[in-house]
PDB file of N, CA and C in Angstrom:
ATOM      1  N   UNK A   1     116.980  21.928 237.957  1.00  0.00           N
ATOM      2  CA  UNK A   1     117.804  22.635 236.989  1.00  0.00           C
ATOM      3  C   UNK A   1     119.168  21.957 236.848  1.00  0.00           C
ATOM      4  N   UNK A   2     119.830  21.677 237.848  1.00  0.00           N
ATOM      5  CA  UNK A   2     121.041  20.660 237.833  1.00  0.00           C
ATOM      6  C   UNK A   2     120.914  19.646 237.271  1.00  0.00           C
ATOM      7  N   UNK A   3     119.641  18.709 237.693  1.00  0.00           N
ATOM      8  CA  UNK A   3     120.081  17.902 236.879  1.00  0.00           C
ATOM      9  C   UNK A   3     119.636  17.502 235.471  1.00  0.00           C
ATOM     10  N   UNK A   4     118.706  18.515 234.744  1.00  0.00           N
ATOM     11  CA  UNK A   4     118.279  18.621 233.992  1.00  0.00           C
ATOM     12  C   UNK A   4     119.422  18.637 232.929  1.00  0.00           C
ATOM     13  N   UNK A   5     120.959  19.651 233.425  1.00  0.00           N
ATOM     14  CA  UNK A   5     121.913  19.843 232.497  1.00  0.00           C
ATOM     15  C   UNK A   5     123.023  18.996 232.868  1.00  0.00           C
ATOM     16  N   UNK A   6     122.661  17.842 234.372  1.00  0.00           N
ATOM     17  CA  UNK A   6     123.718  16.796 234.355  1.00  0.00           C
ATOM     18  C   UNK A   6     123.486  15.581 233.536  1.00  0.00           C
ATOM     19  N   UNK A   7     121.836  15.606 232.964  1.00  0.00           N
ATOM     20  CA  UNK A   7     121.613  14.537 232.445  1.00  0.00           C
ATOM     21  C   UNK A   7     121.653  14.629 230.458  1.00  0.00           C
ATOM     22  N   UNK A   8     122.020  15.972 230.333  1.00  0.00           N
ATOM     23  CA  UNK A   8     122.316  16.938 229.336  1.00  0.00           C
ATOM     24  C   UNK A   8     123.787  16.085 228.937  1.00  0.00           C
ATOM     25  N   UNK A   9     124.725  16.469 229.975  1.00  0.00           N
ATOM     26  CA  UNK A   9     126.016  16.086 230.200  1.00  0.00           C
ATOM     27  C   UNK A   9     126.235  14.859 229.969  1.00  0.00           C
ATOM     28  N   UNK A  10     125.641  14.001 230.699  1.00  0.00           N
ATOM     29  CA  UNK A  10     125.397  12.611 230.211  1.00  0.00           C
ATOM     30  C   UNK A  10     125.586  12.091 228.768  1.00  0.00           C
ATOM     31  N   UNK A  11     124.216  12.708 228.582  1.00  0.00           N
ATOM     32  CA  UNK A  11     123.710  12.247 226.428  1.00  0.00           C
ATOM     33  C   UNK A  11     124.787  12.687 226.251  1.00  0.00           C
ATOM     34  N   UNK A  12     125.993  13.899 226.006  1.00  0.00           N
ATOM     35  CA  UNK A  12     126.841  14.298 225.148  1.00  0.00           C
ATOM     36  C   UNK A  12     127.591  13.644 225.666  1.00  0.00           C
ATOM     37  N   UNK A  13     128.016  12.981 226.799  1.00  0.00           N
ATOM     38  CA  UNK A  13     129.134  12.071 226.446  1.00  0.00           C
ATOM     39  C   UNK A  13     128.735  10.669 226.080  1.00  0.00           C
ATOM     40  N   UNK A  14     127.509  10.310 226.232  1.00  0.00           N
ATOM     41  CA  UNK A  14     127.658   8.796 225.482  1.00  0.00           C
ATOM     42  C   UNK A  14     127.656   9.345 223.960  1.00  0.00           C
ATOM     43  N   UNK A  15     127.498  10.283 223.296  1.00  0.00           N
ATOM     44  CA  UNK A  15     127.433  10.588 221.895  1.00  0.00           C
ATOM     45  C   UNK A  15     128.154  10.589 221.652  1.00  0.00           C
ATOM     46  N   UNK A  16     129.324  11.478 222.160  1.00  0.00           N
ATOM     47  CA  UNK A  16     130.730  11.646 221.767  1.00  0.00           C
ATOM     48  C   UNK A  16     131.598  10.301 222.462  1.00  0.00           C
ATOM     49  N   UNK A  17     131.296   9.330 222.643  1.00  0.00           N
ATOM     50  CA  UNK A  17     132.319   8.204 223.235  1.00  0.00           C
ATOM     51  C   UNK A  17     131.643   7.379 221.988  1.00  0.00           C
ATOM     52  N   UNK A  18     130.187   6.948 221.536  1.00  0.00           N
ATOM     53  CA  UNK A  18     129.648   6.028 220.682  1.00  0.00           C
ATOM     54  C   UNK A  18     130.275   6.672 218.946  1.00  0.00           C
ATOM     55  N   UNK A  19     130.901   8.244 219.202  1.00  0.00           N
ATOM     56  CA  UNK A  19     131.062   8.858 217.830  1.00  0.00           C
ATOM     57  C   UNK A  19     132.660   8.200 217.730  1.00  0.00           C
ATOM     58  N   UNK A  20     133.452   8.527 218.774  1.00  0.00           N
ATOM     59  CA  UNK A  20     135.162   8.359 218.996  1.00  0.00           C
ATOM     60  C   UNK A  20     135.260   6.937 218.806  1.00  0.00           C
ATOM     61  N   UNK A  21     134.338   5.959 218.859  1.00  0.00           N
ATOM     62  CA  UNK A  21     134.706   4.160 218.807  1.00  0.00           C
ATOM     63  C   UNK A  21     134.148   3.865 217.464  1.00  0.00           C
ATOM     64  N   UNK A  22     132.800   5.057 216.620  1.00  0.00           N
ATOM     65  CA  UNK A  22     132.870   4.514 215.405  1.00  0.00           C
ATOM     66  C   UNK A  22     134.262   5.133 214.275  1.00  0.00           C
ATOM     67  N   UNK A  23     134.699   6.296 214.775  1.00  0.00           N
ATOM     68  CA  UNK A  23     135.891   6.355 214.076  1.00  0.00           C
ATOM     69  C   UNK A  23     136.518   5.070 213.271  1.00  0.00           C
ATOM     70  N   UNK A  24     137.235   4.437 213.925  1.00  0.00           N
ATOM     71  CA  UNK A  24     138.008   3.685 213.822  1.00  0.00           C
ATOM     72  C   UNK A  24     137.453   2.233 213.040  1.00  0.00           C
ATOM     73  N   UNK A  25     135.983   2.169 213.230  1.00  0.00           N
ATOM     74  CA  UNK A  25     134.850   1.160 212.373  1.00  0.00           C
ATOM     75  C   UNK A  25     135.078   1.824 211.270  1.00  0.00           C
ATOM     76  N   UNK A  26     134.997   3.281 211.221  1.00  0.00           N
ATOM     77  CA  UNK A  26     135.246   3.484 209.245  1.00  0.00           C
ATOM     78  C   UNK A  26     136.227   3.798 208.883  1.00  0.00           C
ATOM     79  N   UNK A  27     137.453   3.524 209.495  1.00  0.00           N
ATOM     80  CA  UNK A  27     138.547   3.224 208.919  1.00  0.00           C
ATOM     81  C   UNK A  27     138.759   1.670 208.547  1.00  0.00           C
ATOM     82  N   UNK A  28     138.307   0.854 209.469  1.00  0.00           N
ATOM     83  CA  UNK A  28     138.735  -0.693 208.967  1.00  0.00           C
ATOM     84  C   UNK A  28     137.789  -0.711 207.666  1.00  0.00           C
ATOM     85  N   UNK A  29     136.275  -0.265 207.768  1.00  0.00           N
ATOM     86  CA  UNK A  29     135.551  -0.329 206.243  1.00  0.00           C
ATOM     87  C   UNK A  29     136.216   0.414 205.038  1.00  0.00           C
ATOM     88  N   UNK A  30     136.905   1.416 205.631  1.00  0.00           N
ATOM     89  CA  UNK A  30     137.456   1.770 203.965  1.00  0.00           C
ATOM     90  C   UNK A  30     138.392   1.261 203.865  1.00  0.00           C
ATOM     91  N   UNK A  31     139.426   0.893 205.055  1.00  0.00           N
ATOM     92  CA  UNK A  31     140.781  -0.391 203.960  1.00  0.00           C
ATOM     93  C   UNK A  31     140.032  -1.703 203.770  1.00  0.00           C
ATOM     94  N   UNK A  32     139.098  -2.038 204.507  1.00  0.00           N
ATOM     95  CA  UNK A  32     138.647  -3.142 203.500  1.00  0.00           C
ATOM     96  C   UNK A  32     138.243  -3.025 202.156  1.00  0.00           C
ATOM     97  N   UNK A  33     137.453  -2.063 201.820  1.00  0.00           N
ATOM     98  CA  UNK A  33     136.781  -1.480 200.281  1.00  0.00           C
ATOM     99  C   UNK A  33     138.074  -1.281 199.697  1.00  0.00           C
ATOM    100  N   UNK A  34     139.118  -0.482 200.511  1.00  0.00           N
ATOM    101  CA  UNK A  34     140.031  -0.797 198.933  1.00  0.00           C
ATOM    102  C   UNK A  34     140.967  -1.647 198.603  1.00  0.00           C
ATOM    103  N   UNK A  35     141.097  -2.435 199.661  1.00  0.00           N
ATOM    104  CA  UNK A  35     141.217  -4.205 199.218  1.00  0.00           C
ATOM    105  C   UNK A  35     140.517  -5.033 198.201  1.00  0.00           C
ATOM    106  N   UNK A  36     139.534  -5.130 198.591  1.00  0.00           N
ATOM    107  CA  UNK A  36     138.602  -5.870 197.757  1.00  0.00           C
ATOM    108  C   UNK A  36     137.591  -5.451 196.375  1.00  0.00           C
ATOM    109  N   UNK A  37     137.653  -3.862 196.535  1.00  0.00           N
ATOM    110  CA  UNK A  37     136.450  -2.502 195.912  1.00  0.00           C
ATOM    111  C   UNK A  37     135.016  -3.604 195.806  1.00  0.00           C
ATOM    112  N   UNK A  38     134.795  -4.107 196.730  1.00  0.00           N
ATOM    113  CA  UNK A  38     133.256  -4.714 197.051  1.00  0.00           C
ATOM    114  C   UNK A  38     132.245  -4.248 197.848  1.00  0.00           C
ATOM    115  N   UNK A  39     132.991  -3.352 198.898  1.00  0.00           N
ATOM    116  CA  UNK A  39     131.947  -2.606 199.954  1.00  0.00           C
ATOM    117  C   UNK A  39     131.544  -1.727 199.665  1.00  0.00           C
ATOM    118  N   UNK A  40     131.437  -0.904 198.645  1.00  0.00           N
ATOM    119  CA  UNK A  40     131.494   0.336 198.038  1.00  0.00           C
ATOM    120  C   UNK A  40     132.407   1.635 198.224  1.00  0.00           C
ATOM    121  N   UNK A  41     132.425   2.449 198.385  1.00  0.00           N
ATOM    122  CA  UNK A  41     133.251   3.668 197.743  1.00  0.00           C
ATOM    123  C   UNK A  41     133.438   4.234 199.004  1.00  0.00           C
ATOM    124  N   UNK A  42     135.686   3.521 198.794  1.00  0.00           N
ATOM    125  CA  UNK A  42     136.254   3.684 200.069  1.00  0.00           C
ATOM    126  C   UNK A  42     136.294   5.294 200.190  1.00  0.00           C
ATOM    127  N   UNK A  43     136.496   6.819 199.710  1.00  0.00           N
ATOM    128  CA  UNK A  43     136.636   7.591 199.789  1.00  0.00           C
ATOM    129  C   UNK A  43     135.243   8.182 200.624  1.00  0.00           C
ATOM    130  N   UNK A  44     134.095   7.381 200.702  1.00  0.00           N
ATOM    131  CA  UNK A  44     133.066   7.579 202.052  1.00  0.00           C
ATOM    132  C   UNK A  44     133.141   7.348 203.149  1.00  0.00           C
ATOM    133  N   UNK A  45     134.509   6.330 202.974  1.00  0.00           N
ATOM    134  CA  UNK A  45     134.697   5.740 204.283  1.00  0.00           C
ATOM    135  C   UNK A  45     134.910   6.496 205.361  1.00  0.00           C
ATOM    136  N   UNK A  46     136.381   7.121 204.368  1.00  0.00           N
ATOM    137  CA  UNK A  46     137.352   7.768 205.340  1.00  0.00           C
ATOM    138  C   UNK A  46     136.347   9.330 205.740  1.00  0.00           C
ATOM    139  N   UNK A  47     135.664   9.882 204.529  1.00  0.00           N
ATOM    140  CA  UNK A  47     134.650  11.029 205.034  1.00  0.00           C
ATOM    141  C   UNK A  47     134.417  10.843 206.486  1.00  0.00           C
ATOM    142  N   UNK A  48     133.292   9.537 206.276  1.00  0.00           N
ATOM    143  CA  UNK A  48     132.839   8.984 207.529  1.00  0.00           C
ATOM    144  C   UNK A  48     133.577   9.194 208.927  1.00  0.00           C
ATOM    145  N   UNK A  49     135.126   8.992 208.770  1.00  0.00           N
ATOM    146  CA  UNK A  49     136.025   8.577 209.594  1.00  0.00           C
ATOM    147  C   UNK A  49     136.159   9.836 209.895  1.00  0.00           C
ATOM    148  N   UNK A  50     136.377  11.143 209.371  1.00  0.00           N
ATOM    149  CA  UNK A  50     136.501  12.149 209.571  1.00  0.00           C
ATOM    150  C   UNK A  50     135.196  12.873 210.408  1.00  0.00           C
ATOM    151  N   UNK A  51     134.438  12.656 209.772  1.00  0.00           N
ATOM    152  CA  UNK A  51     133.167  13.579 210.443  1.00  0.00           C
ATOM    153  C   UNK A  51     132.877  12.720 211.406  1.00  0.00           C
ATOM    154  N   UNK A  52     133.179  11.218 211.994  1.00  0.00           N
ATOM    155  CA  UNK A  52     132.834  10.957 213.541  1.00  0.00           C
ATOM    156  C   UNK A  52     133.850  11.081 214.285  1.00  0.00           C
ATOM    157  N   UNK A  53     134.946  11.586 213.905  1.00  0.00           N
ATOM    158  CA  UNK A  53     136.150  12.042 214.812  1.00  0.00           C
ATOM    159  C   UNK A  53     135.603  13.549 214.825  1.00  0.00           C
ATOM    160  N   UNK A  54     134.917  14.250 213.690  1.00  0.00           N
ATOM    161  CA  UNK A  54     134.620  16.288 214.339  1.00  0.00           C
ATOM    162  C   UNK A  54     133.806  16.107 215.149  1.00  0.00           C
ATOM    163  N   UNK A  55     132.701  14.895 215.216  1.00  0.00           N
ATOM    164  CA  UNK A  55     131.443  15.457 216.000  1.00  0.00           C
ATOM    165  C   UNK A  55     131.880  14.571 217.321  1.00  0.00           C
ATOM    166  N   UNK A  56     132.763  13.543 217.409  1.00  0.00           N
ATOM    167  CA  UNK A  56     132.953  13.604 219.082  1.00  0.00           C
ATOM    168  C   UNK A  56     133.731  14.420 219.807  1.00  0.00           C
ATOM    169  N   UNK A  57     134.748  15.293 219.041  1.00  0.00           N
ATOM    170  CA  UNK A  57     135.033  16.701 219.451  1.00  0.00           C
ATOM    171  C   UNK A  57     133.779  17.710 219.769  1.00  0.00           C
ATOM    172  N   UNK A  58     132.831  17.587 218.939  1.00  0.00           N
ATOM    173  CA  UNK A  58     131.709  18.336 219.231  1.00  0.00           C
ATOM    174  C   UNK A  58     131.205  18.271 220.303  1.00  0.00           C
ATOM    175  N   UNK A  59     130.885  17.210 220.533  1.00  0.00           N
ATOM    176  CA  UNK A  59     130.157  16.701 221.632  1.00  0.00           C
ATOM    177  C   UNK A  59     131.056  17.011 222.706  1.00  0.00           C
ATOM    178  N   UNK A  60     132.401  16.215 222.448  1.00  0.00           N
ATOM    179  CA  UNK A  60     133.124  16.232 224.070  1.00  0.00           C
ATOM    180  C   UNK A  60     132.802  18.000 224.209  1.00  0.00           C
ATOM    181  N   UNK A  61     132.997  19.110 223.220  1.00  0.00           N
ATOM    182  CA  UNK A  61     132.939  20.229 223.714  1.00  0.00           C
ATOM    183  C   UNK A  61     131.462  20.920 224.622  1.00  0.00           C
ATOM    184  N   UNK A  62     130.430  20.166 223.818  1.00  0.00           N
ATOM    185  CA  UNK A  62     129.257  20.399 224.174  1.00  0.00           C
ATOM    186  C   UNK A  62     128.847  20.082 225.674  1.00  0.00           C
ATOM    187  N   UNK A  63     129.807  18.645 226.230  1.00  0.00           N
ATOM    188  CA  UNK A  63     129.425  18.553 227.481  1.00  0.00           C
ATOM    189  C   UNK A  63     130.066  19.064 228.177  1.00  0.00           C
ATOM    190  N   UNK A  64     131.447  19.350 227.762  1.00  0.00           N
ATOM    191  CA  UNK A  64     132.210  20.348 228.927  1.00  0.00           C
ATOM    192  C   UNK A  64     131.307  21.878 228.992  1.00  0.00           C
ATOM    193  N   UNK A  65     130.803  22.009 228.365  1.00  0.00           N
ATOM    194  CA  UNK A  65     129.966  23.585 228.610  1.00  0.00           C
ATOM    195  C   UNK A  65     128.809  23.171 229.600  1.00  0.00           C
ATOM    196  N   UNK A  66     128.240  21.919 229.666  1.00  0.00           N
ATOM    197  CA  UNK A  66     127.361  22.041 230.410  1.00  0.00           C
ATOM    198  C   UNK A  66     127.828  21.171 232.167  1.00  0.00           C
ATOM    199  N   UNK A  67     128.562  20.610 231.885  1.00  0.00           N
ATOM    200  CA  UNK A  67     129.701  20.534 233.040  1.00  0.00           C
ATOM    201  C   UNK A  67     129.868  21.854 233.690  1.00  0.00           C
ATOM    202  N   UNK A  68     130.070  22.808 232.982  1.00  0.00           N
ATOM    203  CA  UNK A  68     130.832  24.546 233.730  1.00  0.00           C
ATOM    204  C   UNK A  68     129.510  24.946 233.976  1.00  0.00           C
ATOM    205  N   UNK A  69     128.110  24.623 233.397  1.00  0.00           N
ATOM    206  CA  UNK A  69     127.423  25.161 234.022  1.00  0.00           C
ATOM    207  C   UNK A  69     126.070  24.655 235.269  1.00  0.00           C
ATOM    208  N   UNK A  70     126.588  23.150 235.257  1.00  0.00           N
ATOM    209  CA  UNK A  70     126.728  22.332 236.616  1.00  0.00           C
ATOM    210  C   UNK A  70     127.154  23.073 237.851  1.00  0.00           C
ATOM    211  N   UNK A  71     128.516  23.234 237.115  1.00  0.00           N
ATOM    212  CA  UNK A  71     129.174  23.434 238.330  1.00  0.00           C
ATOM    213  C   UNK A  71     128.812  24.992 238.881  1.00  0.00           C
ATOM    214  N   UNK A  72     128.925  25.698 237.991  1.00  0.00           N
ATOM    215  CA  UNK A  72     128.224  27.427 238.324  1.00  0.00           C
ATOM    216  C   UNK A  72     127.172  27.470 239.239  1.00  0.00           C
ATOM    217  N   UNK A  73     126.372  26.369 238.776  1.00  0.00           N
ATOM    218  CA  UNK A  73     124.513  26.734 239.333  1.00  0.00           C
ATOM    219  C   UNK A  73     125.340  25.490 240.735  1.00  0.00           C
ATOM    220  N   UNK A  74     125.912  24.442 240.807  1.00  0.00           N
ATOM    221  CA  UNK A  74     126.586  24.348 242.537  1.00  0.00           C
ATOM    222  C   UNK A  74     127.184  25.202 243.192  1.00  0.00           C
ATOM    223  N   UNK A  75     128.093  26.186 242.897  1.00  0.00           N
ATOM    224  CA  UNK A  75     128.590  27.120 243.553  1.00  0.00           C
ATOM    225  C   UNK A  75     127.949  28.131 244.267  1.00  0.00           C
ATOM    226  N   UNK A  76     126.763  28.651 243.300  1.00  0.00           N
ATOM    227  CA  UNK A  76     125.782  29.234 243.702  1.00  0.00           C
ATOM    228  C   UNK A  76     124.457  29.536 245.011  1.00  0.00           C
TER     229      UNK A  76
END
């Protein structure tokens, strides 16, 4: 049971660390697009940039819940 939700813990943080490093990939793609308007349509970019900065908040939140309940079922 532990480690079923330490390895839980795991996946949500490589998700949310692989989500927090593409941030910043779709920010350099949308100032490139509107440098050049060749990459297509910088206003996806920044979307992009936005929704992988909510969901590694997501995530980081998702694994701290299963962190607390690591630690619950050790105390136990």
């Amino acid at each position: 049971m532990v480690t079923k939700a330490l390895l839980k813990s795991y996946a949500y943080l490589a998700i949310s660390k692989f989500c927090f490093f593409g941030g910043p990939m779709f920010l350099k793609f949308g100032i490139n697009s509107l440098q050049n308007l060749a990459l297509g349509d910088p206003i996806m970019m920044f979307i992009g940039y936005g929704v992988c900065y909510s969901s590694s908040i997501l995530f980081e939140s998702l694994r701290n819940i299963e962190v607390l309940k690591v630690t619950s079922l050790a105390l136990t």
